[in-house]
Protein backbone atom coordinates (compact mmCIF):
# COMPACT_ATOMS: atom_id res chain seq x y z
CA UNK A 1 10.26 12.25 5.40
CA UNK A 2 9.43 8.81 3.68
CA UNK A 3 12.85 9.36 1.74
CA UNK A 4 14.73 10.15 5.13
CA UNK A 5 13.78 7.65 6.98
CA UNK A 6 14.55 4.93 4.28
CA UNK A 7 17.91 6.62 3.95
CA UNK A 8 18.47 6.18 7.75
CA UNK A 9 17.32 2.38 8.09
CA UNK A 10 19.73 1.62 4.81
CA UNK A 11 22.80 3.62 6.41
CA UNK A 12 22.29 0.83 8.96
CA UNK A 13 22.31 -1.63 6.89
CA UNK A 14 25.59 -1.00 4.65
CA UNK A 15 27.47 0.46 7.62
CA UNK A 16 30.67 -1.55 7.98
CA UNK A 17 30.83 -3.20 11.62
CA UNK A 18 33.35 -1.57 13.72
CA UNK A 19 33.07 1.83 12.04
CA UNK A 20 32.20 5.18 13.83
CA UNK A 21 28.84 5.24 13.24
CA UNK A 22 28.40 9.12 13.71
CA UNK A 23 30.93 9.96 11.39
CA UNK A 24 29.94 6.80 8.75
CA UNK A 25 26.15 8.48 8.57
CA UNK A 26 27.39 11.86 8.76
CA UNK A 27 29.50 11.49 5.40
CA UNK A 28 27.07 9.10 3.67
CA UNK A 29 24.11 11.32 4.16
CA UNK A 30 25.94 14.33 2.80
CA UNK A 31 26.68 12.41 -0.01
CA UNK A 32 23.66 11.16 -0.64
CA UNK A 33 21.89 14.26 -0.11
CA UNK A 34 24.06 16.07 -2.38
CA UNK A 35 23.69 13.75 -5.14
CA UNK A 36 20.16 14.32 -4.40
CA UNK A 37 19.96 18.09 -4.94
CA UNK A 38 22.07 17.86 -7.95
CA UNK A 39 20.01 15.18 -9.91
CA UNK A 40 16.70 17.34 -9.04
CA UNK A 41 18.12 20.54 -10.02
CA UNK A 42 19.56 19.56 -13.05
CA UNK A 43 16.60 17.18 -14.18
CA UNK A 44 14.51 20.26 -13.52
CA UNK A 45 16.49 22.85 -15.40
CA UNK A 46 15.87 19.97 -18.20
CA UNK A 47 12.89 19.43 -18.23
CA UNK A 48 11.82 23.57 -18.07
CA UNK A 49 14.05 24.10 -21.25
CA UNK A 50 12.82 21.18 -23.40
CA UNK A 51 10.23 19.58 -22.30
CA UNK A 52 7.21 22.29 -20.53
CA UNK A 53 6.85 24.24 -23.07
CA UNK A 54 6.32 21.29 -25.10
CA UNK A 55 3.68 19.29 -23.16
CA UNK A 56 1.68 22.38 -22.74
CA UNK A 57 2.02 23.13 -26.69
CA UNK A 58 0.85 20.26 -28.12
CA UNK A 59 -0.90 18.67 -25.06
CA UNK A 60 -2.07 21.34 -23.43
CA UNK A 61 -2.34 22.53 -19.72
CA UNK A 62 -5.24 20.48 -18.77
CA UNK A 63 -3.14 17.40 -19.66
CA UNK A 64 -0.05 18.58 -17.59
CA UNK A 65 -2.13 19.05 -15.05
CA UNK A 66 -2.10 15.32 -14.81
CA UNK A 67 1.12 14.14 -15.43
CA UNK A 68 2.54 14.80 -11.73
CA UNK A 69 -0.13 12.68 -9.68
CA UNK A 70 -0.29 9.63 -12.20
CA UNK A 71 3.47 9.54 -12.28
CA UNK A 72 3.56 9.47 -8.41
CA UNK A 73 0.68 7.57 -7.89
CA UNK A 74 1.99 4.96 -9.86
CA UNK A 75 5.50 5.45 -8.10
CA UNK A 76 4.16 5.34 -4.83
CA UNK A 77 1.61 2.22 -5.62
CA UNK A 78 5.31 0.62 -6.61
CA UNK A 79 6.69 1.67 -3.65
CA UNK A 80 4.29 0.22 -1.26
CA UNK A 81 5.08 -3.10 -2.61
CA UNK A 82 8.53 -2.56 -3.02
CA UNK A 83 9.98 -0.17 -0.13
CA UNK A 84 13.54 0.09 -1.10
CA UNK A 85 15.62 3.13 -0.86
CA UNK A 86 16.14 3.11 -5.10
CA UNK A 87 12.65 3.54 -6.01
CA UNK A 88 11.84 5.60 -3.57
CA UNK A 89 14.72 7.83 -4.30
CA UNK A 90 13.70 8.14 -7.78
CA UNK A 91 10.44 8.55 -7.61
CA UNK A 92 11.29 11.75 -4.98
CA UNK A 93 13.41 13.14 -7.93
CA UNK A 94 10.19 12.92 -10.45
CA UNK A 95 8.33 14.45 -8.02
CA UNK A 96 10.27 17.37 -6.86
CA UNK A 97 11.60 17.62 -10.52
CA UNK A 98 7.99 17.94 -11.83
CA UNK A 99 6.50 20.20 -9.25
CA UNK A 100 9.30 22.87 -9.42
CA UNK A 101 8.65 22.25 -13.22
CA UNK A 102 5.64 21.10 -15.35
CA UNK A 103 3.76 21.27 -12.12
CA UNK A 104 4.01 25.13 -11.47
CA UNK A 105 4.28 26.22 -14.84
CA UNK A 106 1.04 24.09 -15.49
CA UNK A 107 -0.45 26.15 -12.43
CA UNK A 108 0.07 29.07 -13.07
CA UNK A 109 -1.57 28.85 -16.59
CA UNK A 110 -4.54 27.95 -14.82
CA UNK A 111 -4.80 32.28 -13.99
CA UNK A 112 -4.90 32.88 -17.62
CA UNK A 113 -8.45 32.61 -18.00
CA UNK A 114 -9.01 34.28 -15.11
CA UNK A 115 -9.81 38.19 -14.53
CA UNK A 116 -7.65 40.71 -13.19
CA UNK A 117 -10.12 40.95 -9.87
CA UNK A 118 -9.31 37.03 -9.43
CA UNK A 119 -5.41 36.99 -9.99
CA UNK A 120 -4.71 39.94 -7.94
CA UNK A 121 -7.14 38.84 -4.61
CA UNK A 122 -7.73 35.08 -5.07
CA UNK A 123 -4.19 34.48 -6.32
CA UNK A 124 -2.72 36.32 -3.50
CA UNK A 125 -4.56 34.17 -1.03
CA UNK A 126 -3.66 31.12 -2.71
CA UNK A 127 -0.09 31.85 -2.49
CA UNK A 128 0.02 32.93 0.56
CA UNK A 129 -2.50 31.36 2.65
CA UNK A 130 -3.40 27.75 1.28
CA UNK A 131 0.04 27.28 0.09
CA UNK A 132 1.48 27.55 3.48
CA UNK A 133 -2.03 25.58 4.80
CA UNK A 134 -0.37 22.75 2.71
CA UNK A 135 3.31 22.88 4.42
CA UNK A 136 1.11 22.75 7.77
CA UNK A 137 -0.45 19.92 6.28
CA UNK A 138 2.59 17.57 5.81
CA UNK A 139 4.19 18.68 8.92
CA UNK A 140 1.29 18.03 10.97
CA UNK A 141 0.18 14.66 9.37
CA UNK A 142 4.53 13.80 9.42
CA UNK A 143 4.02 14.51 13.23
CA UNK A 144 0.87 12.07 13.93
CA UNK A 145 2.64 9.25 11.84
CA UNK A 146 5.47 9.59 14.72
CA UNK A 147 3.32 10.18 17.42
CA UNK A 148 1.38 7.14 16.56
CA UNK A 149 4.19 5.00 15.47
CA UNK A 150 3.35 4.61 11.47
CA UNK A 151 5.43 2.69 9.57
CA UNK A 152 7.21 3.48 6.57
CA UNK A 153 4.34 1.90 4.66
CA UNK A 154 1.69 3.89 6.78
CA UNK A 155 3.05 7.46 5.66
CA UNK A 156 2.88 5.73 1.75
CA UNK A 157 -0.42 4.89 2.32
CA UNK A 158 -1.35 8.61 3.54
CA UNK A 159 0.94 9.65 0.38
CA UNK A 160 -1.37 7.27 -1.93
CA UNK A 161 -4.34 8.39 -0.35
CA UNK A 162 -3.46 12.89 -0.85
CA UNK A 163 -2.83 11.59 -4.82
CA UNK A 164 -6.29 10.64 -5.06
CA UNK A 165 -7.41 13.69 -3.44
CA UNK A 166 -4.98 15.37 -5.76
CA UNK A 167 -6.25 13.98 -8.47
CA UNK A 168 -10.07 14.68 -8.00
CA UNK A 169 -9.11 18.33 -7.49
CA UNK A 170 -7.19 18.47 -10.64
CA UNK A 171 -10.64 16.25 -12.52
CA UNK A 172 -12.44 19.63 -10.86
CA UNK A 173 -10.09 22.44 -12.36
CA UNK A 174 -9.84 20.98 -15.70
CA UNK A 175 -13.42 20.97 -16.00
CA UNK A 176 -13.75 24.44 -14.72
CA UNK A 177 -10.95 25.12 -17.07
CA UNK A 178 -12.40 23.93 -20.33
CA UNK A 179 -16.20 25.52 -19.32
CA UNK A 180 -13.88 29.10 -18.82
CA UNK A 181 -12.40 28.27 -22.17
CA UNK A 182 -15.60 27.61 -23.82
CA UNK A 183 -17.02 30.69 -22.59
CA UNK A 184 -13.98 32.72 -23.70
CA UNK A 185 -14.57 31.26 -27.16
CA UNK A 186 -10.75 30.73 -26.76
CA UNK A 187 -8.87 28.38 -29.49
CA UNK A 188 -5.44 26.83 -28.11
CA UNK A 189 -2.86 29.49 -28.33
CA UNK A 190 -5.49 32.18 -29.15
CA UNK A 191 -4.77 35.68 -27.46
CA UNK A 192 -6.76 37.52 -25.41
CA UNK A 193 -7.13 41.34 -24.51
CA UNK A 194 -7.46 42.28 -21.01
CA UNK A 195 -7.21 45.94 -19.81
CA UNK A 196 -7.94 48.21 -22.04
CA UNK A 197 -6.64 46.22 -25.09
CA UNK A 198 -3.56 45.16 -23.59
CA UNK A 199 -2.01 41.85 -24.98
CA UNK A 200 -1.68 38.62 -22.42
CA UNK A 201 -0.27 35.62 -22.94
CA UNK A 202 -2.18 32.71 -25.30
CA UNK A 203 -4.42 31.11 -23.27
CA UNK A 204 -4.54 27.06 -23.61
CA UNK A 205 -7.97 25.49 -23.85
């Protein structure tokens, strides 16, 4: 929404006088939006191939865990001082880029050290329930920010202020991460056997 609404108030700005505005935003949305889509889709093809496997190798998965909100907290703390329609575009590609990426790979790790009982029931409620709670989330705070006439700044702010909360959650799951690791005994790319000897995947600590 932050990126939309930029993208309207700048289509104001560069649209030539005299020209039908309708058909002006029409064509320079599309464009911009497909530009858009192509730059995040290809940056996170990228970044899957060459990069994830990488970070979560030889950094591990508590440290990709916080590579998403310091990037955007420090792109949306830019931002807020300097609203203009380039930063903010980029920093909308990092973020998409690194949640369809790093972000969910870097998630779903988290299961690893978790038991069967917890990724079939808690996982499944997660994933369908809080997920979703989240989407609400946006849409309903996106509809207060209208309702009470925020400012582009205002719905930055609220941005700002979800990365904190962000990143507290993520201080709580790496902890809970590294105590599950310690009591697994688990080594960094160290196997485990779950289910009757069956091999899973190495399990980060």
């Amino acid at each position: 929404y932050i990126l939309d609404r930029t993208l309207l108030e700048h289509v104001k700005a560069v649209m030539p006088a005299g020209a039908n505005a309708h058909a002006f935003s029409q064509a320079y949305i599309g464009e911009f939006k497909a530009q858009y889509f192509l730059y995040v889709n290809i940056a996170t093809v990228v970044l899957q191939l060459f990069v994830v496997s990488r970070v979560i190798k030889y950094l591990g998965v508590r440290v990709a865990l916080f590579v998403s909100p310091v990037i955007l907290l420090c792109g949306y703390s830019s931002a807020l001082l300097f609203p203009v329609l380039s930063l903010i575009y980029g920093v909308k590609i990092a973020e998409n880029t690194l949640d369809y990426s790093l972000g969910n790979t870097s998630r779903q790790a988290l299961w690893l050290l978790s038991s069967r009982d917890e990724k079939y029931k808690a996982k499944s409620v997660i994933d369908a329930t809080i997920v979703r709670a989240g989407d609400a989330l946006a849409a309903g705070l996106t509809f207060v920010g209208v309702t009470l006439h925020f400012l582009t700044l205002h719905f930055i702010i609220a941005n700002l202020v979800l990365i904190v909360a962000w990143s507290i959650a993520m201080v709580i799951l790496a902890w809970e991460h590294r105590t599950r690791a310690a009591a697994h005994g688990k080594k960094p790319h160290e196997p485990t056997q779950e289910g009757g000897g069956a091999a899973q995947v190495a399990a980060w600590a």
